[in-house]
PDB file of N, CA and C in Angstrom:
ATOM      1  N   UNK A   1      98.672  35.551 100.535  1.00  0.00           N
ATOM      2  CA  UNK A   1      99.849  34.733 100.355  1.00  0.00           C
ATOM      3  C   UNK A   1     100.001  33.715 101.466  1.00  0.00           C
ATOM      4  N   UNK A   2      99.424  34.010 102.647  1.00  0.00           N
ATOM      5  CA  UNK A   2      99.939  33.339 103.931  1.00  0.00           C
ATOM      6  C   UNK A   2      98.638  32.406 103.260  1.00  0.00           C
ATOM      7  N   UNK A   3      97.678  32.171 103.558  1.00  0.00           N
ATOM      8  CA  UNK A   3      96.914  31.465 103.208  1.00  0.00           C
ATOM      9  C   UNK A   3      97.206  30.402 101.870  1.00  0.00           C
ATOM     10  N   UNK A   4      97.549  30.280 101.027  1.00  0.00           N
ATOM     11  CA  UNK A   4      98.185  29.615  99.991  1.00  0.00           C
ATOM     12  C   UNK A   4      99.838  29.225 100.323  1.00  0.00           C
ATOM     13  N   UNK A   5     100.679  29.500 101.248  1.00  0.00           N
ATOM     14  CA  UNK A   5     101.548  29.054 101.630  1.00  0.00           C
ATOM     15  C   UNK A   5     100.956  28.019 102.535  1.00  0.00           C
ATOM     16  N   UNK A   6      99.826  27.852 103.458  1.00  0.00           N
ATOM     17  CA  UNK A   6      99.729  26.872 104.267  1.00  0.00           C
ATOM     18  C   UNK A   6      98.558  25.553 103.232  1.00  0.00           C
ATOM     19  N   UNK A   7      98.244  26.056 102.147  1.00  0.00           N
ATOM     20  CA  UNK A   7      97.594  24.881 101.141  1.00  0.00           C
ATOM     21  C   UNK A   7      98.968  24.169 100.901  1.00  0.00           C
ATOM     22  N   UNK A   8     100.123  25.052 100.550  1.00  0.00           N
ATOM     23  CA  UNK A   8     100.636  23.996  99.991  1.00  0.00           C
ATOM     24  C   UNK A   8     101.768  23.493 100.668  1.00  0.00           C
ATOM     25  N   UNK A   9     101.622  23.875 101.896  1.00  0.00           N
ATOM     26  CA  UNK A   9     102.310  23.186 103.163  1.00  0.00           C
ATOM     27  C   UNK A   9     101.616  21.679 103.436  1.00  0.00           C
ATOM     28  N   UNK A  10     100.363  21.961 103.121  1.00  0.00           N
ATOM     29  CA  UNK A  10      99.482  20.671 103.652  1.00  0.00           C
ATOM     30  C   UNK A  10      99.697  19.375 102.270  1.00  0.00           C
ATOM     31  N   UNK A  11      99.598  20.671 100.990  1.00  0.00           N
ATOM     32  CA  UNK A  11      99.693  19.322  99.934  1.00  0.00           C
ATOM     33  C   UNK A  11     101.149  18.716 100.230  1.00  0.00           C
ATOM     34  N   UNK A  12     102.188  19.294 100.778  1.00  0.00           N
ATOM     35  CA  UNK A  12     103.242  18.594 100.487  1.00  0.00           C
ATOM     36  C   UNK A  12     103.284  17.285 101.612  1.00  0.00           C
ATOM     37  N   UNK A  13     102.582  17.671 102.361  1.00  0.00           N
ATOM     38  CA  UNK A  13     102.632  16.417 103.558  1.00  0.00           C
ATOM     39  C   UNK A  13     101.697  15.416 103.215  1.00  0.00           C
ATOM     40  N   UNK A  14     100.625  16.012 102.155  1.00  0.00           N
ATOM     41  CA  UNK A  14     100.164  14.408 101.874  1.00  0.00           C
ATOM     42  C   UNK A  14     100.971  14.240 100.710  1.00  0.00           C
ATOM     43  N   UNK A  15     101.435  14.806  99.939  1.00  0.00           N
ATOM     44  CA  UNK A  15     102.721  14.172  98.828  1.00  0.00           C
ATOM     45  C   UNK A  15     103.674  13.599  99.746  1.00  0.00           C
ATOM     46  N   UNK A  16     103.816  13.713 100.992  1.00  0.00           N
ATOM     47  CA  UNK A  16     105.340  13.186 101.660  1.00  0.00           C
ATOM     48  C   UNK A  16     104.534  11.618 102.237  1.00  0.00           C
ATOM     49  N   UNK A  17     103.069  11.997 102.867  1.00  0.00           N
ATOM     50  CA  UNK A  17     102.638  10.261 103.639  1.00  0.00           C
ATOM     51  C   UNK A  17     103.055   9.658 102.262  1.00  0.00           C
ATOM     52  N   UNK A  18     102.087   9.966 100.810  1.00  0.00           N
ATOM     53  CA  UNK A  18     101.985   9.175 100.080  1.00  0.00           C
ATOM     54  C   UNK A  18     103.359   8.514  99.581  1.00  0.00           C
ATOM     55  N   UNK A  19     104.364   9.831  99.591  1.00  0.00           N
ATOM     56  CA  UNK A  19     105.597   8.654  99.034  1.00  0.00           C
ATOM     57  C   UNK A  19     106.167   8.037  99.791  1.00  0.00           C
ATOM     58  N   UNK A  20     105.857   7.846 101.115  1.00  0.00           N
ATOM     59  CA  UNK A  20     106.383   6.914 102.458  1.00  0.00           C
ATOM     60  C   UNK A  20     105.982   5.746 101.688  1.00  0.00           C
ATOM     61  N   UNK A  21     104.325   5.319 101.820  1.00  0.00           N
ATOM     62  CA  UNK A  21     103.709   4.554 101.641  1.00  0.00           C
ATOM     63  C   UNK A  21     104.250   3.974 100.138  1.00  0.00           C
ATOM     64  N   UNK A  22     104.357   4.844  99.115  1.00  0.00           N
ATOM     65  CA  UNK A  22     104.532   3.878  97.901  1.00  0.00           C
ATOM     66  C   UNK A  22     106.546   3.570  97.860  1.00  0.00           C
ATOM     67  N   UNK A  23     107.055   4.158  98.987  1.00  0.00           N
ATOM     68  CA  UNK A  23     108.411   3.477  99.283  1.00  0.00           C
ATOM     69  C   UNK A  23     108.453   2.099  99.979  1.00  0.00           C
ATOM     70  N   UNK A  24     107.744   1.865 100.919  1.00  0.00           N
ATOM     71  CA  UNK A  24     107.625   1.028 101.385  1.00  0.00           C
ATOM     72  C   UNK A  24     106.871   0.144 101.368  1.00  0.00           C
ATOM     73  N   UNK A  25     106.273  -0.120  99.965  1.00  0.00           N
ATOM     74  CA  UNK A  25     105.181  -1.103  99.125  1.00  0.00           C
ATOM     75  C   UNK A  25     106.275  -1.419  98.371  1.00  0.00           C
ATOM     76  N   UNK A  26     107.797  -1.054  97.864  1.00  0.00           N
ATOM     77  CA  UNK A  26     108.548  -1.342  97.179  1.00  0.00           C
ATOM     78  C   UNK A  26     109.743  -2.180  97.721  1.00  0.00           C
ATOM     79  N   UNK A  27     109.798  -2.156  99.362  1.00  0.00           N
ATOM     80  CA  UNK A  27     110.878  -3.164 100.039  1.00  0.00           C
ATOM     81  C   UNK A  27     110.783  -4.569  99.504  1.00  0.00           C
ATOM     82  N   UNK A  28     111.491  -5.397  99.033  1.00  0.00           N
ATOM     83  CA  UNK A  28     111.755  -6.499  98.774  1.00  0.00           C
ATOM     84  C   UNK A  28     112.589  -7.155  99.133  1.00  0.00           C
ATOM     85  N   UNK A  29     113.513  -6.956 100.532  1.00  0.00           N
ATOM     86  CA  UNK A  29     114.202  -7.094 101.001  1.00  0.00           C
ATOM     87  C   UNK A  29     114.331  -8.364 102.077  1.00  0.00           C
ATOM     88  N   UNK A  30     114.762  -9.382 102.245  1.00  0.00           N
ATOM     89  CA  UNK A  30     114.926 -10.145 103.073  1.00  0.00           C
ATOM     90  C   UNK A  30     115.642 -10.293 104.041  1.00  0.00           C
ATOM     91  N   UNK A  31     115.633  -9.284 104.738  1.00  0.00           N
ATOM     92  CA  UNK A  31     116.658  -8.970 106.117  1.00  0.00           C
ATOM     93  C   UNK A  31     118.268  -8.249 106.210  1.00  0.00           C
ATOM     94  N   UNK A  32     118.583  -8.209 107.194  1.00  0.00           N
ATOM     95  CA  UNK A  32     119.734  -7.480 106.699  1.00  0.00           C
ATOM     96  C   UNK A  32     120.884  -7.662 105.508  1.00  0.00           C
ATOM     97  N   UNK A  33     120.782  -9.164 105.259  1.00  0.00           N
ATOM     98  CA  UNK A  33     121.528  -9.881 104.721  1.00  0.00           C
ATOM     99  C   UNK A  33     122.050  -8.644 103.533  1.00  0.00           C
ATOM    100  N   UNK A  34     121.025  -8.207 102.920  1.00  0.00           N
ATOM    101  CA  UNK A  34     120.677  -7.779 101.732  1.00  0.00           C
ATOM    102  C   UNK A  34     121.548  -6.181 102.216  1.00  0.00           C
ATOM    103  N   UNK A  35     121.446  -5.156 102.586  1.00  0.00           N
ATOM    104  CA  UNK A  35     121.953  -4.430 103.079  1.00  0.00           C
ATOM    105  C   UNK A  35     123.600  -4.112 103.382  1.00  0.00           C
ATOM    106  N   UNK A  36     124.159  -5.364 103.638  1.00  0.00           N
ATOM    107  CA  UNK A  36     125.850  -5.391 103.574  1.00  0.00           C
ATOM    108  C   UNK A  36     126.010  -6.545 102.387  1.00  0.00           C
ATOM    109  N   UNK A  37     125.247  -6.702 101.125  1.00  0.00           N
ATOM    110  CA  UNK A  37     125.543  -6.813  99.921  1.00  0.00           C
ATOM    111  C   UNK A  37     125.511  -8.500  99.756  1.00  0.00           C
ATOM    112  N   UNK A  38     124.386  -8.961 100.354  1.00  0.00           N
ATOM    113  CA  UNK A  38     124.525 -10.830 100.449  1.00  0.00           C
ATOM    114  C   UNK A  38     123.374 -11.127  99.693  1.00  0.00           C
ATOM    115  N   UNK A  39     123.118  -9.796  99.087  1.00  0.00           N
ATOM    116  CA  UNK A  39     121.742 -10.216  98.425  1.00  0.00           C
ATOM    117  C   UNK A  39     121.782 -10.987  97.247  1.00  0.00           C
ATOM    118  N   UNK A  40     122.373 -10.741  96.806  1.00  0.00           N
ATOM    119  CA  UNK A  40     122.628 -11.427  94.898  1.00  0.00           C
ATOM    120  C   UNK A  40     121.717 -11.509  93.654  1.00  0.00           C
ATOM    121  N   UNK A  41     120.637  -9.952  94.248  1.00  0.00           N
ATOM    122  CA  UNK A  41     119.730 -10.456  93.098  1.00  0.00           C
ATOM    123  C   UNK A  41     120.043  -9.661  91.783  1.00  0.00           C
ATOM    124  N   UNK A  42     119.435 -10.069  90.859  1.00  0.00           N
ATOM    125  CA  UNK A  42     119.622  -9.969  89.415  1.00  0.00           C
ATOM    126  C   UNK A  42     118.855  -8.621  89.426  1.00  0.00           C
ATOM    127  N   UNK A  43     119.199  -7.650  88.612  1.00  0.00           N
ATOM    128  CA  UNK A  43     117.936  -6.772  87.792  1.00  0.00           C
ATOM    129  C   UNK A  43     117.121  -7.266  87.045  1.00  0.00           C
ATOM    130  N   UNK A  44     116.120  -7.223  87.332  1.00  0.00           N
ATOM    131  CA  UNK A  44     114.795  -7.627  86.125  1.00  0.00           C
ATOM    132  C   UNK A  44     113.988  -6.412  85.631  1.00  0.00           C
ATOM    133  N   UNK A  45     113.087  -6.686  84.938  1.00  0.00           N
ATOM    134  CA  UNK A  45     112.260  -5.261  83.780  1.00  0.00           C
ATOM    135  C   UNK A  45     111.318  -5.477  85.424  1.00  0.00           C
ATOM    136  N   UNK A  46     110.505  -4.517  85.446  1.00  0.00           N
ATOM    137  CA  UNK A  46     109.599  -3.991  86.287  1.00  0.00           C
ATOM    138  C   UNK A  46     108.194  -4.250  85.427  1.00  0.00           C
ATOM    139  N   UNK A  47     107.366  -5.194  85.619  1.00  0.00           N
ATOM    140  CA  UNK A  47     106.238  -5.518  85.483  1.00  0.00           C
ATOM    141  C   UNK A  47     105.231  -5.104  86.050  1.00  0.00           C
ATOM    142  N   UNK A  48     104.078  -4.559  85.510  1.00  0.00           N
ATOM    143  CA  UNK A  48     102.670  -4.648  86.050  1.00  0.00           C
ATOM    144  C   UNK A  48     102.425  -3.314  87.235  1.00  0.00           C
ATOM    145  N   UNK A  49     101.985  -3.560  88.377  1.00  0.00           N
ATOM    146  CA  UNK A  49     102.276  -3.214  89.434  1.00  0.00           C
ATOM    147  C   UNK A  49     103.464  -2.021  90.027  1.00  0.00           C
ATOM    148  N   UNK A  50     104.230  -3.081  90.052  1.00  0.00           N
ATOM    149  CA  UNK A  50     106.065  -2.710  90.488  1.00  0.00           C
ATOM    150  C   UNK A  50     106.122  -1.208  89.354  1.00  0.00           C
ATOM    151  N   UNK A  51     105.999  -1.312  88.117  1.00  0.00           N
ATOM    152  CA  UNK A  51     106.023  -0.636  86.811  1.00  0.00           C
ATOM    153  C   UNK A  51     105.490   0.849  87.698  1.00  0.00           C
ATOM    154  N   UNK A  52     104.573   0.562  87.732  1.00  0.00           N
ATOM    155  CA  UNK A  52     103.344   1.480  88.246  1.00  0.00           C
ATOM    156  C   UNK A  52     104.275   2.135  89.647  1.00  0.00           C
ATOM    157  N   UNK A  53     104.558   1.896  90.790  1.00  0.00           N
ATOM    158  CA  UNK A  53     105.089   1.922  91.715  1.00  0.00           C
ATOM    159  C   UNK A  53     106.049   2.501  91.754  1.00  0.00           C
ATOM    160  N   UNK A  54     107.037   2.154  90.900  1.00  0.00           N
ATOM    161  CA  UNK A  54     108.238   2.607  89.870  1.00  0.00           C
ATOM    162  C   UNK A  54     108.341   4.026  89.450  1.00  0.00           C
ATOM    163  N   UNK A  55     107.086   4.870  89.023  1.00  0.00           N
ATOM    164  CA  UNK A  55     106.927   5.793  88.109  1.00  0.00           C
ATOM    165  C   UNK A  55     105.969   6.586  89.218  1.00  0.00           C
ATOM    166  N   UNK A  56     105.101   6.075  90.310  1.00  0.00           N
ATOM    167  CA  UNK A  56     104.590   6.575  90.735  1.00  0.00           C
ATOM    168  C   UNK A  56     105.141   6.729  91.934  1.00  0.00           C
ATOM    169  N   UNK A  57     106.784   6.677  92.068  1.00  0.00           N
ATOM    170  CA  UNK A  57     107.585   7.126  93.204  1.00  0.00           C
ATOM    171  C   UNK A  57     108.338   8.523  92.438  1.00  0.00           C
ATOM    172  N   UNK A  58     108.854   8.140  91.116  1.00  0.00           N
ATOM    173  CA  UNK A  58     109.448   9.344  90.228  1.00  0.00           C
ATOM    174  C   UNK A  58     108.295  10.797  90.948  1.00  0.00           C
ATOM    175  N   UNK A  59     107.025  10.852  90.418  1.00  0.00           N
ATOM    176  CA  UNK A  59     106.400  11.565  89.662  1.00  0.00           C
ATOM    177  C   UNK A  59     106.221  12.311  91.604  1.00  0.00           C
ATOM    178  N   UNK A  60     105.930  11.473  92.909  1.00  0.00           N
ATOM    179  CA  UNK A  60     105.312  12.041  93.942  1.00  0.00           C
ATOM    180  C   UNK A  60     106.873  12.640  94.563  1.00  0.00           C
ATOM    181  N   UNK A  61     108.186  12.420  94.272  1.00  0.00           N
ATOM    182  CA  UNK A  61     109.426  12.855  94.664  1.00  0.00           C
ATOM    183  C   UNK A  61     109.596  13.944  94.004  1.00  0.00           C
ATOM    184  N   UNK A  62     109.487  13.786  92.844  1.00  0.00           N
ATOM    185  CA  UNK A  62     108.937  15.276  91.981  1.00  0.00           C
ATOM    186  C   UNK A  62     108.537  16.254  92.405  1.00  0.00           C
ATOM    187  N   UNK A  63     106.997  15.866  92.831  1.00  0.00           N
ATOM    188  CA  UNK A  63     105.954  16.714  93.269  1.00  0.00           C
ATOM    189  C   UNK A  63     106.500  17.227  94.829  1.00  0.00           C
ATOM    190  N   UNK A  64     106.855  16.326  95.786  1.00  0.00           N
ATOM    191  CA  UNK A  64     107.608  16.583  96.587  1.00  0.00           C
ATOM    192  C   UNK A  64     108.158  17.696  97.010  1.00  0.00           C
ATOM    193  N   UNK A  65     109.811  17.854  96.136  1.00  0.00           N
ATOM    194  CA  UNK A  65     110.719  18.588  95.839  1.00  0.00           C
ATOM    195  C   UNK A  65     110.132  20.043  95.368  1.00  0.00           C
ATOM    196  N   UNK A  66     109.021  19.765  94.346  1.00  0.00           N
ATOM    197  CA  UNK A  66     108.221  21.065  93.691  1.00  0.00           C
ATOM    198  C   UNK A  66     107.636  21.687  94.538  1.00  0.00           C
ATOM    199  N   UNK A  67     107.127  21.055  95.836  1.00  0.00           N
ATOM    200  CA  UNK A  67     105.901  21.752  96.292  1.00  0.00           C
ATOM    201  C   UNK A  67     107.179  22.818  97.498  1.00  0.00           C
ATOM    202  N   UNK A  68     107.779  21.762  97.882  1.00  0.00           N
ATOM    203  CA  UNK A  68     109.071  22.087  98.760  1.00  0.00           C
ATOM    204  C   UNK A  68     109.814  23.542  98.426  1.00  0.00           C
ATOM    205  N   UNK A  69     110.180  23.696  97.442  1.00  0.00           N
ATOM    206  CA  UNK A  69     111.118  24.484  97.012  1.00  0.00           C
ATOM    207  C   UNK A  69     109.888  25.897  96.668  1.00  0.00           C
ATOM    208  N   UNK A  70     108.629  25.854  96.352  1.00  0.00           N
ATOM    209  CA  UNK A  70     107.607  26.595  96.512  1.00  0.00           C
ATOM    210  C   UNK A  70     107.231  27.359  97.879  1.00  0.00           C
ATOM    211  N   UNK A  71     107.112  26.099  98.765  1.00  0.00           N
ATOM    212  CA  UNK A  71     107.286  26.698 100.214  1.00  0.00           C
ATOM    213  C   UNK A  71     107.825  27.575 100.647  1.00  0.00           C
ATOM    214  N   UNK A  72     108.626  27.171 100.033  1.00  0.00           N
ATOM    215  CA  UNK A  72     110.494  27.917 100.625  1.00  0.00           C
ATOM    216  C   UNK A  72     110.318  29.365 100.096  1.00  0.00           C
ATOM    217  N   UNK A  73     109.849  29.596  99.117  1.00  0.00           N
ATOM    218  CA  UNK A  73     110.241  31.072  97.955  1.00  0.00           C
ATOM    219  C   UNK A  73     108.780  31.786  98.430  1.00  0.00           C
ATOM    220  N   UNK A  74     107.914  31.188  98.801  1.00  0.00           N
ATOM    221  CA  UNK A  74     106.458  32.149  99.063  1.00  0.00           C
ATOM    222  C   UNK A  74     106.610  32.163 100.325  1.00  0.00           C
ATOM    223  N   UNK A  75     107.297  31.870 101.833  1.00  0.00           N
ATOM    224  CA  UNK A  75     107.495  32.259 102.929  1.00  0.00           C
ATOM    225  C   UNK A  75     108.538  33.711 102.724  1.00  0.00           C
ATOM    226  N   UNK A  76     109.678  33.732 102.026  1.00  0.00           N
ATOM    227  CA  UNK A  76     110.392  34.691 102.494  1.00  0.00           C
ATOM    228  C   UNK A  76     109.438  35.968 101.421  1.00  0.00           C
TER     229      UNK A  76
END
């Protein structure tokens, strides 16, 4: 058990770099402005890429949370 608690100690930390990384491939932000609400942008559909980015933040927050809450129940 101890041995498979530390696999999936490790998968969750590369599930955690990776969703750093695909969070912050998603900033579109132009300075603080945007942050105390000076931003003014519109919602648009999520194209291409972004789409991808989009779904592949869902699915690793997911995995995340899953691997997390696994941790948690095979330590005690």
């Amino acid at each position: 058990m101890k041995n498979l608690n530390q696999i999936i100690i490790i998968a969750n930390m590369v599930v955690m770099v990776f969703l750093i990384i695909i969070v912050a491939m998603q900033n579109k932000s132009s300075g603080l402005s945007n942050v105390f609400g000076g931003g003014g942008n519109v919602v648009q559909t999520r194209r291409g890429f972004d789409k991808w980015l989009f779904y592949a933040t869902i699915v690793a927050a997911v995995l995340f949370v899953g691997l997390s809450i696994t941790s948690l129940v095979l330590s005690n």
